[in-house]
Protein backbone atom coordinates (compact mmCIF):
# COMPACT_ATOMS: atom_id res chain seq x y z
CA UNK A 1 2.32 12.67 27.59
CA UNK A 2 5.66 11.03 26.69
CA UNK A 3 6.71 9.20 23.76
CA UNK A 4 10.15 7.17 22.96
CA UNK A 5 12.99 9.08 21.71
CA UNK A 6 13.60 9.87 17.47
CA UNK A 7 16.13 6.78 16.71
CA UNK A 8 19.55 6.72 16.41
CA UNK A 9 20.19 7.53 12.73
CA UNK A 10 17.19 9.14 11.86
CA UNK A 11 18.04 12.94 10.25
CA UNK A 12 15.59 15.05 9.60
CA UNK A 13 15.47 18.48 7.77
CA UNK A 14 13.05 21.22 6.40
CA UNK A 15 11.25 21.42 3.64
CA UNK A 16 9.59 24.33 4.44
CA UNK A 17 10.33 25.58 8.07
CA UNK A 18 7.62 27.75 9.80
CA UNK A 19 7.17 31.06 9.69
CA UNK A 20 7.69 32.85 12.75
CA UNK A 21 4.63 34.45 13.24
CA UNK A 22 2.87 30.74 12.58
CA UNK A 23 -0.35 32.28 10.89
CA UNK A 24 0.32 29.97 8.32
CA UNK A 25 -1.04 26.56 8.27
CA UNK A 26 0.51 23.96 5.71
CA UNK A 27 -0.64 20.24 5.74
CA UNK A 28 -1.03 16.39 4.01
CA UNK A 29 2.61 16.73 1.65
CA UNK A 30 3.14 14.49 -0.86
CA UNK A 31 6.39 13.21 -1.88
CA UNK A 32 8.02 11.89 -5.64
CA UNK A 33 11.57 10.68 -6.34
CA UNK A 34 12.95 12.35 -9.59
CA UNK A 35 15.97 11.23 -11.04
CA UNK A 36 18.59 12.82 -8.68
CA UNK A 37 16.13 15.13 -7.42
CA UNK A 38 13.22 15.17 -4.51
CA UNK A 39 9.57 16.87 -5.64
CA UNK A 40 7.15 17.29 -2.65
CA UNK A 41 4.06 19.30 -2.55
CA UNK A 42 1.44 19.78 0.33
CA UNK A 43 -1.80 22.54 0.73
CA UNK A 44 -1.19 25.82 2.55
CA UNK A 45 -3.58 29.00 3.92
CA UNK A 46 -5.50 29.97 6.92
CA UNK A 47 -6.29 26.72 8.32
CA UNK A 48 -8.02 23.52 6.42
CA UNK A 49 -11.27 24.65 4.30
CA UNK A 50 -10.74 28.28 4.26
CA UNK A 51 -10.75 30.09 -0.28
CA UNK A 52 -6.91 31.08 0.38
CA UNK A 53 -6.05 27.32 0.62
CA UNK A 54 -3.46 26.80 -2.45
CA UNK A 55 -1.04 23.62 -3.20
CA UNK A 56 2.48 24.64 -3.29
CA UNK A 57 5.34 22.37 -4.98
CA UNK A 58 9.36 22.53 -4.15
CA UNK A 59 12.09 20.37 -5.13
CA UNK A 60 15.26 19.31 -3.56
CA UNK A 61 18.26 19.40 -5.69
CA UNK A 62 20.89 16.78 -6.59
CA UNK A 63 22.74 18.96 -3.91
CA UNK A 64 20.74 17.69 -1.54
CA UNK A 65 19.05 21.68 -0.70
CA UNK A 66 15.31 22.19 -1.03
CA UNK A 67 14.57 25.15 -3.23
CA UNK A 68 11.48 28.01 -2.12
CA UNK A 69 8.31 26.56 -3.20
CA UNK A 70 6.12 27.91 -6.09
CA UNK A 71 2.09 27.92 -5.65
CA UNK A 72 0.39 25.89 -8.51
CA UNK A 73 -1.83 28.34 -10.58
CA UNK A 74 -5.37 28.38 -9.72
CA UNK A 75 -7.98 31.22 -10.20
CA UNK A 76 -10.73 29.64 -8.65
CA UNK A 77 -11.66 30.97 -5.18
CA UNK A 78 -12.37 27.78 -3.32
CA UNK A 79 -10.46 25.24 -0.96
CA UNK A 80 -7.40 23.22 -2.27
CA UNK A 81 -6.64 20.09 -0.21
CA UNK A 82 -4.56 16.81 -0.11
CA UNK A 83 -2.06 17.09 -3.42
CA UNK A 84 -0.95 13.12 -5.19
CA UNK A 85 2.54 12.98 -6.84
CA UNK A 86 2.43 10.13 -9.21
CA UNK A 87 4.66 8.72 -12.20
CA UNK A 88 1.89 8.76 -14.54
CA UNK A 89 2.51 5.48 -17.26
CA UNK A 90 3.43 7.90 -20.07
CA UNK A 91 6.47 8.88 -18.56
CA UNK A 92 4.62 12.28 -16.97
CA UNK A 93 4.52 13.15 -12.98
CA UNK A 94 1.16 13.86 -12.34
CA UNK A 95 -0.29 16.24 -9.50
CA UNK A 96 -3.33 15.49 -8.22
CA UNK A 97 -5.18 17.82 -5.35
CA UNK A 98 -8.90 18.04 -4.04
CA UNK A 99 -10.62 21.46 -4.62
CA UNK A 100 -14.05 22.40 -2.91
CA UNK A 101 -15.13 24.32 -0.18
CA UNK A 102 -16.61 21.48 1.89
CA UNK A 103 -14.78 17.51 1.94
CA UNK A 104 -17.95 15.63 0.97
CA UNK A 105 -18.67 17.61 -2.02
CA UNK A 106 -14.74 18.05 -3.41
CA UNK A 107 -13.74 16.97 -6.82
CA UNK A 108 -10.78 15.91 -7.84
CA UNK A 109 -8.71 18.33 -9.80
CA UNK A 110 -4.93 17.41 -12.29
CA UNK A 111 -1.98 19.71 -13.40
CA UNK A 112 0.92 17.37 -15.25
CA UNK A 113 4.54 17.94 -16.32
CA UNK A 114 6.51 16.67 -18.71
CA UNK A 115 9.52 18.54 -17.74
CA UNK A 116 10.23 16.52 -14.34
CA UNK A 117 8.09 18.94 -12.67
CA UNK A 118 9.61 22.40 -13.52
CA UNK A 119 6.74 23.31 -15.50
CA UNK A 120 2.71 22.48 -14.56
CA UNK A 121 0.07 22.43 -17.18
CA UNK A 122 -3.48 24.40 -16.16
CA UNK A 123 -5.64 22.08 -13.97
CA UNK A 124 -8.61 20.26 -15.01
CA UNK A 125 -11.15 18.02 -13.43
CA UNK A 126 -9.68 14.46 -13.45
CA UNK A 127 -13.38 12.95 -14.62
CA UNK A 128 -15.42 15.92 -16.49
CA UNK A 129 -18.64 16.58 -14.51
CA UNK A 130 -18.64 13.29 -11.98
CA UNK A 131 -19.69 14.71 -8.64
CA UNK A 132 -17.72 11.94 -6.84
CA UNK A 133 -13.98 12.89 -5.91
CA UNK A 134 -12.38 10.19 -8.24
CA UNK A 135 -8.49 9.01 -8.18
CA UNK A 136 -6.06 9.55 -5.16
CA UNK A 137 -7.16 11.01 -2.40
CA UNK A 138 -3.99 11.31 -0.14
CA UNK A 139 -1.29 8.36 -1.53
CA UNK A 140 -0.58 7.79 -4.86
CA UNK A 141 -1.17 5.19 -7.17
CA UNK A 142 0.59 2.02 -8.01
CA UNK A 143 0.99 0.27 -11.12
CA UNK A 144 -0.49 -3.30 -11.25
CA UNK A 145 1.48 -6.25 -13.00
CA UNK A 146 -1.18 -6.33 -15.81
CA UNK A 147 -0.41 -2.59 -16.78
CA UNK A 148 -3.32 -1.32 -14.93
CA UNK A 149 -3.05 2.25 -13.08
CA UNK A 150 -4.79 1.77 -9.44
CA UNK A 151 -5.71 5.10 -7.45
CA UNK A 152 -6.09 4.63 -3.63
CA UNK A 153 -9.67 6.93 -3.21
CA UNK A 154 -12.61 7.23 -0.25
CA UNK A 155 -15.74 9.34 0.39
CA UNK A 156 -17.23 11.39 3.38
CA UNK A 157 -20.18 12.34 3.83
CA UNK A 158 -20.93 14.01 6.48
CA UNK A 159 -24.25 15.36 7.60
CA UNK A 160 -26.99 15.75 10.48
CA UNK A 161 -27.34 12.32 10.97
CA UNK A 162 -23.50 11.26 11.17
CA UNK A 163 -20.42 10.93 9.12
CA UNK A 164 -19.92 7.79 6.61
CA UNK A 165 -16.43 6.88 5.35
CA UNK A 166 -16.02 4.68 2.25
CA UNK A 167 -12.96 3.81 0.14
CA UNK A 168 -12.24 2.28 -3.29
CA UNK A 169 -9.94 1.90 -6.11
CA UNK A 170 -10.01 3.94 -8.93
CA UNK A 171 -8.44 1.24 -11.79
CA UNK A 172 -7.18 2.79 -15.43
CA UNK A 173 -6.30 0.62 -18.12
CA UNK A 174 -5.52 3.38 -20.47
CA UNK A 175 -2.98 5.50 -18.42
CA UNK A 176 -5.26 7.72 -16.48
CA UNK A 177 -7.72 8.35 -19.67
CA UNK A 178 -10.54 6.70 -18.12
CA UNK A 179 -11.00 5.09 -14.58
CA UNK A 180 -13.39 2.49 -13.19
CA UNK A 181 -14.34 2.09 -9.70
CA UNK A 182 -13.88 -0.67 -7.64
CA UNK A 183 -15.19 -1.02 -4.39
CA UNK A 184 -13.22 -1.89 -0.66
CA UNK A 185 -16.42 -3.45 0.93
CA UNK A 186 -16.74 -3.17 4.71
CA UNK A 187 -18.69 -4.91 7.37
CA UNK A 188 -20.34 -1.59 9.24
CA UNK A 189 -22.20 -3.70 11.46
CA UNK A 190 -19.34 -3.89 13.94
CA UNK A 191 -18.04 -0.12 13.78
CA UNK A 192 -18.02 2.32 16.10
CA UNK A 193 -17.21 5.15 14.27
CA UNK A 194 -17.64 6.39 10.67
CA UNK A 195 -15.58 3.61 8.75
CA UNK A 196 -11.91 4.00 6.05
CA UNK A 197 -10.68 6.47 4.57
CA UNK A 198 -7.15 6.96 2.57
CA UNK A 199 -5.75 4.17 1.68
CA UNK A 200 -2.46 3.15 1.04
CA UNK A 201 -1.64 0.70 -1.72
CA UNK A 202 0.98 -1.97 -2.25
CA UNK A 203 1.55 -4.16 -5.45
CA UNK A 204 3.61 -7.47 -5.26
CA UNK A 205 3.11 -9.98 -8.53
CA UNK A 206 -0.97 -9.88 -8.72
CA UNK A 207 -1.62 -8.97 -5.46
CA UNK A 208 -2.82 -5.10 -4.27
CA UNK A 209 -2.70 -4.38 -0.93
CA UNK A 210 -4.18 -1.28 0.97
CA UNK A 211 -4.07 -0.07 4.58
CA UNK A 212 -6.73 2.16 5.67
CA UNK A 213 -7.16 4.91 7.82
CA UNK A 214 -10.05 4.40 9.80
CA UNK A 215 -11.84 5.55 13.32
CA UNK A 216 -11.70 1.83 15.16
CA UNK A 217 -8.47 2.63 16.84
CA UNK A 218 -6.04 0.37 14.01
CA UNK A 219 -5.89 0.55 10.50
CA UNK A 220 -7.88 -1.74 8.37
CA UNK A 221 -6.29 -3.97 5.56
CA UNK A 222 -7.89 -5.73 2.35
CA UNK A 223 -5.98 -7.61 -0.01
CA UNK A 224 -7.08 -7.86 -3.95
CA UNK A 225 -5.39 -11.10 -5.56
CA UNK A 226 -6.50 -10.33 -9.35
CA UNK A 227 -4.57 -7.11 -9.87
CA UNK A 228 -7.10 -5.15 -8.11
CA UNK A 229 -10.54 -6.14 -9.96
CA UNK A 230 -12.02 -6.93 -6.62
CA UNK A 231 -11.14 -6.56 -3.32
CA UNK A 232 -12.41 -8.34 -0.17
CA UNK A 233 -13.74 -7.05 3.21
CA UNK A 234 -11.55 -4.56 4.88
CA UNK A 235 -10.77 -6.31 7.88
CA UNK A 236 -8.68 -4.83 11.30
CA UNK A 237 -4.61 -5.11 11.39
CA UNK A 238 -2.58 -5.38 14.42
CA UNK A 239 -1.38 -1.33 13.57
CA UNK A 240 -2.82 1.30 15.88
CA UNK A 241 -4.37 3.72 13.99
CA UNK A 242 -5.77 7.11 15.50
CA UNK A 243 -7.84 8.24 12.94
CA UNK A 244 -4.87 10.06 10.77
CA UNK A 245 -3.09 9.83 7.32
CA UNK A 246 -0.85 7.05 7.05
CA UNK A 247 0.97 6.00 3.92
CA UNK A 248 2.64 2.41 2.98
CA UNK A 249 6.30 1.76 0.92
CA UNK A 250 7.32 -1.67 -0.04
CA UNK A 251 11.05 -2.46 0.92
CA UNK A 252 13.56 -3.84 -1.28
CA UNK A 253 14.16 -6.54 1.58
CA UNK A 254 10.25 -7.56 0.64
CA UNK A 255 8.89 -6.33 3.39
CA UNK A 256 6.37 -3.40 4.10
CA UNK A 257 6.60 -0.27 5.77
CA UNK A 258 3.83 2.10 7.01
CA UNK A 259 4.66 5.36 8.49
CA UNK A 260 1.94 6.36 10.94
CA UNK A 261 1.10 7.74 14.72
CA UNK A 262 1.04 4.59 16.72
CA UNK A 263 -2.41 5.78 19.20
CA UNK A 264 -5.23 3.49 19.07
CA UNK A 265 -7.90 6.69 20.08
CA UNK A 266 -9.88 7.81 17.42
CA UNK A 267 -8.78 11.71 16.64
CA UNK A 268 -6.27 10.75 19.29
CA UNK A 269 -2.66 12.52 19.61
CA UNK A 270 -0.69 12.70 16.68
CA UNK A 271 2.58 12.10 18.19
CA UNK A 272 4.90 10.26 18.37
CA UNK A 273 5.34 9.70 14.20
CA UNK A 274 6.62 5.90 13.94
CA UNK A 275 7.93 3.31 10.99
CA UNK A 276 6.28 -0.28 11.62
CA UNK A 277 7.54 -3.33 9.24
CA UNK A 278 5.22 -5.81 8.37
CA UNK A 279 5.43 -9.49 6.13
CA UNK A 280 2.11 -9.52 5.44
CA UNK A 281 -0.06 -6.37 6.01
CA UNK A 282 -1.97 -7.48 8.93
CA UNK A 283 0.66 -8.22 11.70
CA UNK A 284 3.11 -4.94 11.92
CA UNK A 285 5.99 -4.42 14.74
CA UNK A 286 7.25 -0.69 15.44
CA UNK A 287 10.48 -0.24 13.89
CA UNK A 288 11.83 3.17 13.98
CA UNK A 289 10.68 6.58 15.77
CA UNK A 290 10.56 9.83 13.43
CA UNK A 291 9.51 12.69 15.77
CA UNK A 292 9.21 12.28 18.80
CA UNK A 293 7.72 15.37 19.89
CA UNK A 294 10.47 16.82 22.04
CA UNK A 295 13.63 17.01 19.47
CA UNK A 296 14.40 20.51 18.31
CA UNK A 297 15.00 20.80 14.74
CA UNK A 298 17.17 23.71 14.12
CA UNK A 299 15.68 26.83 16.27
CA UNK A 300 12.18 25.55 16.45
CA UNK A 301 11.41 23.57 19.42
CA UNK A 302 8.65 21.08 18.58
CA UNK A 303 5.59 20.65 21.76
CA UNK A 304 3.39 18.57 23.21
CA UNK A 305 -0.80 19.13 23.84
CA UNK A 306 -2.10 19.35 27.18
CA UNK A 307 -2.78 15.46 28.37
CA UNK A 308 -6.52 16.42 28.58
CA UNK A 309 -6.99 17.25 24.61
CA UNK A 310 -5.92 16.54 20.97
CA UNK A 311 -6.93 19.59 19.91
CA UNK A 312 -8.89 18.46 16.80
CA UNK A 313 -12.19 19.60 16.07
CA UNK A 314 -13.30 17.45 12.91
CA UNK A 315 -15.81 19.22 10.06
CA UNK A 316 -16.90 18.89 6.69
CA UNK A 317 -15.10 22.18 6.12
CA UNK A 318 -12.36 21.21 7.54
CA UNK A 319 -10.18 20.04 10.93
CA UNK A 320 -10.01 22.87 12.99
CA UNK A 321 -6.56 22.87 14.81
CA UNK A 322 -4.12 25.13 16.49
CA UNK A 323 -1.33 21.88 15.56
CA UNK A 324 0.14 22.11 18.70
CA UNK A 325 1.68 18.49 19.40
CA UNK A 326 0.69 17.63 16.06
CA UNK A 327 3.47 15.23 13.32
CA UNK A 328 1.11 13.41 11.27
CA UNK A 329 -0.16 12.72 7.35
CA UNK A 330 3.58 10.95 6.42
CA UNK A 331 4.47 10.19 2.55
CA UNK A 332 7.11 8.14 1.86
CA UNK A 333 9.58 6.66 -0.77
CA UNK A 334 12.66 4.60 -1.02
CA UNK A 335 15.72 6.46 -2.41
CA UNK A 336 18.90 4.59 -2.25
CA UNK A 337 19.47 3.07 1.06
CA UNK A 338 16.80 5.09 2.89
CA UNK A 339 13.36 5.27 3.24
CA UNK A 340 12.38 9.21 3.17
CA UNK A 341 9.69 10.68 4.69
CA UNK A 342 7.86 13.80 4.75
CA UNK A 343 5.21 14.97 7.49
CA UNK A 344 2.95 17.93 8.63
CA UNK A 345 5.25 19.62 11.59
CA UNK A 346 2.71 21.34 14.07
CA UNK A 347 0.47 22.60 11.08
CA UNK A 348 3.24 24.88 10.62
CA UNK A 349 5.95 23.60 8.29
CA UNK A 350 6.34 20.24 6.43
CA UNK A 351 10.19 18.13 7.51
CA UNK A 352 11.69 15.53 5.23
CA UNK A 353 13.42 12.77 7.26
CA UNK A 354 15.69 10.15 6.19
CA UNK A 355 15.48 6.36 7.96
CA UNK A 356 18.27 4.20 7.20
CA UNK A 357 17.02 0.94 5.52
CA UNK A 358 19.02 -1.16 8.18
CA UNK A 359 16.77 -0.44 10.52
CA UNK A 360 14.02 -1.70 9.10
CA UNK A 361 14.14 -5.45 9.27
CA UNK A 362 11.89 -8.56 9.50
CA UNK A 363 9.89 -8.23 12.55
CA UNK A 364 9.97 -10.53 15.07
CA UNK A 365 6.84 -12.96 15.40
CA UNK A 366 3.55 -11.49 16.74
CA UNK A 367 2.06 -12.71 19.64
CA UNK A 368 -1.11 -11.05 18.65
CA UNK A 369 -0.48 -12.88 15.05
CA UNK A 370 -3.23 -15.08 15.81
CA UNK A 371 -5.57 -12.75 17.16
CA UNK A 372 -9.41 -12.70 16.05
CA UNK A 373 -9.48 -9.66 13.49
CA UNK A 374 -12.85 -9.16 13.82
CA UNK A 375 -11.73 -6.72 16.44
CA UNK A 376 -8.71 -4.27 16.63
C-alpha cells in the first residue's frame, strides 16, 4: 500500500501524543477557534462502545502549546462518543457528545461554557426524553442567513436484517431552545450499502450545503436553497469516500474544502488523509496531503495495514479496531492564513496540522464534471 507524500508546508503537531503502552484508544476530535486560543475535544477508553469511554477537552494557548486535557464530568456508566464544538448564537461554545451503550439507541447529551471553555456546566439531554439522537452528530452546526441554527445529524439502525443510515438537519430558530427536523431524502433504490451518515454543512447567502459520509464508495451531496427548510435528494459527488468521517470548511477565497481519506472501498483504508477544493460541492480535485502514513511525527513512527485488510470490524457497539494504518474522522477550521486540522492518529493520539491557505486554490476543471451522478 503506498500513498503520496504529506505536502510541502504542511506541519503537524500533537494534541495528545500516544501513550506508550497504546492501551488507550482516543477517536472522532472536534475542533473550535477561540479568540487567540485552539479548543479541541475527542472520546477516549478501551476501544469504541466500551462504559470507560469519556470526552476529554484541551486547549492550545495563544503560545501556540496545547495544555493536558481535562475529562468532562459524567457519572453515568455508559459509552461517550463523537463530541460537537459549536459557537452557540448567545455568545456560548457549546459541547455536544453522544452517550449510550449501543449507536442506534444513543442520545444526544450538552455541557456549555460561558467562560471560553475553561469551565463546563453538568450535561443534560439536548431534547428531554426524545429517543432519537437529535443535533450534531460529528460536525458542528452552521448558522443560516435568516438567524436559524442548523445541526448536521443521521441515524443507524442496525439489526438482524441489515444496517440503515439516514441523515437530517436539526434547524433552531431560538438558539438551540427547540429544534425541528428536517429531512436529507435519499433514493435507496440504487444503494449498495446502508446509505449517509455525518454530514458536513456549508452556508453561503441562502444556500446550505452538506457532504455525506456514506458506504457507495464517494460522498453524497444535497444542497438546500431556502436556508435549510428543505433539502433535495442526496445525490453522489465526484469525492471518494470510504465509508469514514469527513468534515467541510468554506475558504475565504469562496471555495470549499473537505478533509477526508480519498479510497472509494466501503470500510476501506483510512490512509492517506487528503484536502480536496471544490466550487460547487459536487466536482472536488485533491489539493493537499495531511498524513501520509509513513512520516514520523516526533518519536512515533506512524504504519501501514497489511494490503489484505482494513482492520475494521463495524458494530452497533462499536468499530472494533487495533488502528493500525488508521488517520481518519478530520475537523477543521480556518485560523488566519491556514486551514487547521485535527485527526484520529492510529486510534492512539489525536495531531493538529496546519495547511497553508495558498495551497488551496481553484481547482482545475473536471473531466468527470459532467459525469451522470446517479452513480459514484
Amino acid at each position: 500500500m503506498t500513498s503520496a507524500a504529506i505536502t510541502a508546508g504542511v506541519t503537524r503537531e500533537w494534541v495528545v501524543a500516544p501513550d506508550r503502552a497504546g492501551a488507550r484508544q482516543r477517536h472522532a476530535s472536534t475542533l473550535l477557534a477561540v479568540d487567540d486560543r485552539l479548543l479541541c475535544a475527542w472520546f477516549a477508553g478501551t476501544e469504541e462502545g466500551t462504559t470507560d469511554n469519556r470526552i476529554y477537552v484541551a486547549a492550545r494557548d495563544a503560545a501556540n502549546t496545547w495544555q493536558a486535557p481535562s475529562p468532562i464530568r459524567s457519572t453515568e456508566a455508559t459509552a461517550h462518543w463523537n463530541p460537537v464544538l459549536a459557537h452557540a448564537p448567545n455568545g456560548e461554545i457549546w459541547l455536544f457528545f453522544k452517550r449510550g451503550d449501543r449507536i442506534s439507541s444513543w442520545t444526544t447529551w450538552l455541557c456549555t461554557s460561558a467562560d471560553g471553555g475553561l469551565s463546563w456546566s453538568d450535561a443534560r439531554e439536548l431534547v428531554s426524553g426524545d429517543t432519537d439522537p437529535r443535533g450534531p452528530v460529528k460536525n458542528p452546526p452552521v448558522l443560516a442567513s435568516d438567524g436559524a441554527w442548523l445541526a448536521p445529524g443521521s441515524t443507524e439502525t442496525w439489526n438482524a436484517t441489515g444496517t440503515v443510515w439516514e441523515s437530517f438537519v436539526d434547524r433552531s430558530i431560538d438558539g438551540g431552545l427547540t429544534w425541528q427536523k428536517v429531512a436529507i431524502p435519499l433514493d435507496r433504490s440504487r444503494l449498495t450499502g446502508a446509505g449517509v451518515i455525518q454530514p458536513a454543512l456549508w452556508a453561503a447567502g441562502t444556500t446550505i450545503g452538506a457532504l455525506l459520509r456514506s458506504s457507495e464508495g464517494c460522498a453524497f451531496v444535497s444542497i438546500s436553497t431556502d436556508n435549510g427548510r428543505t433539502f433535495p435528494s442526496a445525490l453522489p459527488s465526484s469525492l471518494p469516500n470510504n465509508n469514514s468521517g469527513l468534515t467541510v470548511a468554506s475558504l475565504p477565497n469562496g471555495l470549499l474544502a473537505a478533509v477526508h481519506n480519498p479510497s472509494t472501498t466501503s470500510w476501506g483504508t483510512r490512509c492517506p488523509l487528503s484536502v480536496a477544493v471544490s466550487a460547487d460541492g459536487h466536482d472536488w480535485q485533491t489539493a493537499v496531503v495531511i498524513e501520509d502514513g509513513r512520516t514520523p511525527l516526533g518519536a512515533f513512527a506512524p504504519s501501514l495495514p497489511a494490503a489484505s485488510t482494513t482492520g475494521f470490524e463495524p458494530r452497533d457497539a462499536g468499530v472494533r479496531t487495533d488502528g493500525i494504518g488508521e488517520y481518519s474522522y478530520p475537523a477543521a477550521v480556518v485560523v488566519g492564513e491556514h486551514l487547521i486540522v485535527t485527526y484520529t492518529w492510529q486510534r492512539r493520539a489525536i495531531v493538529c496540522a496546519a495547511v497553508p491557505l495558498n495551497l488551496l486554490v481553484q481547482p482545475q476543471p473536471n473531466r468527470k464534471a459532467s459525469h451522470d451522478r446517479t452513480n459514484c
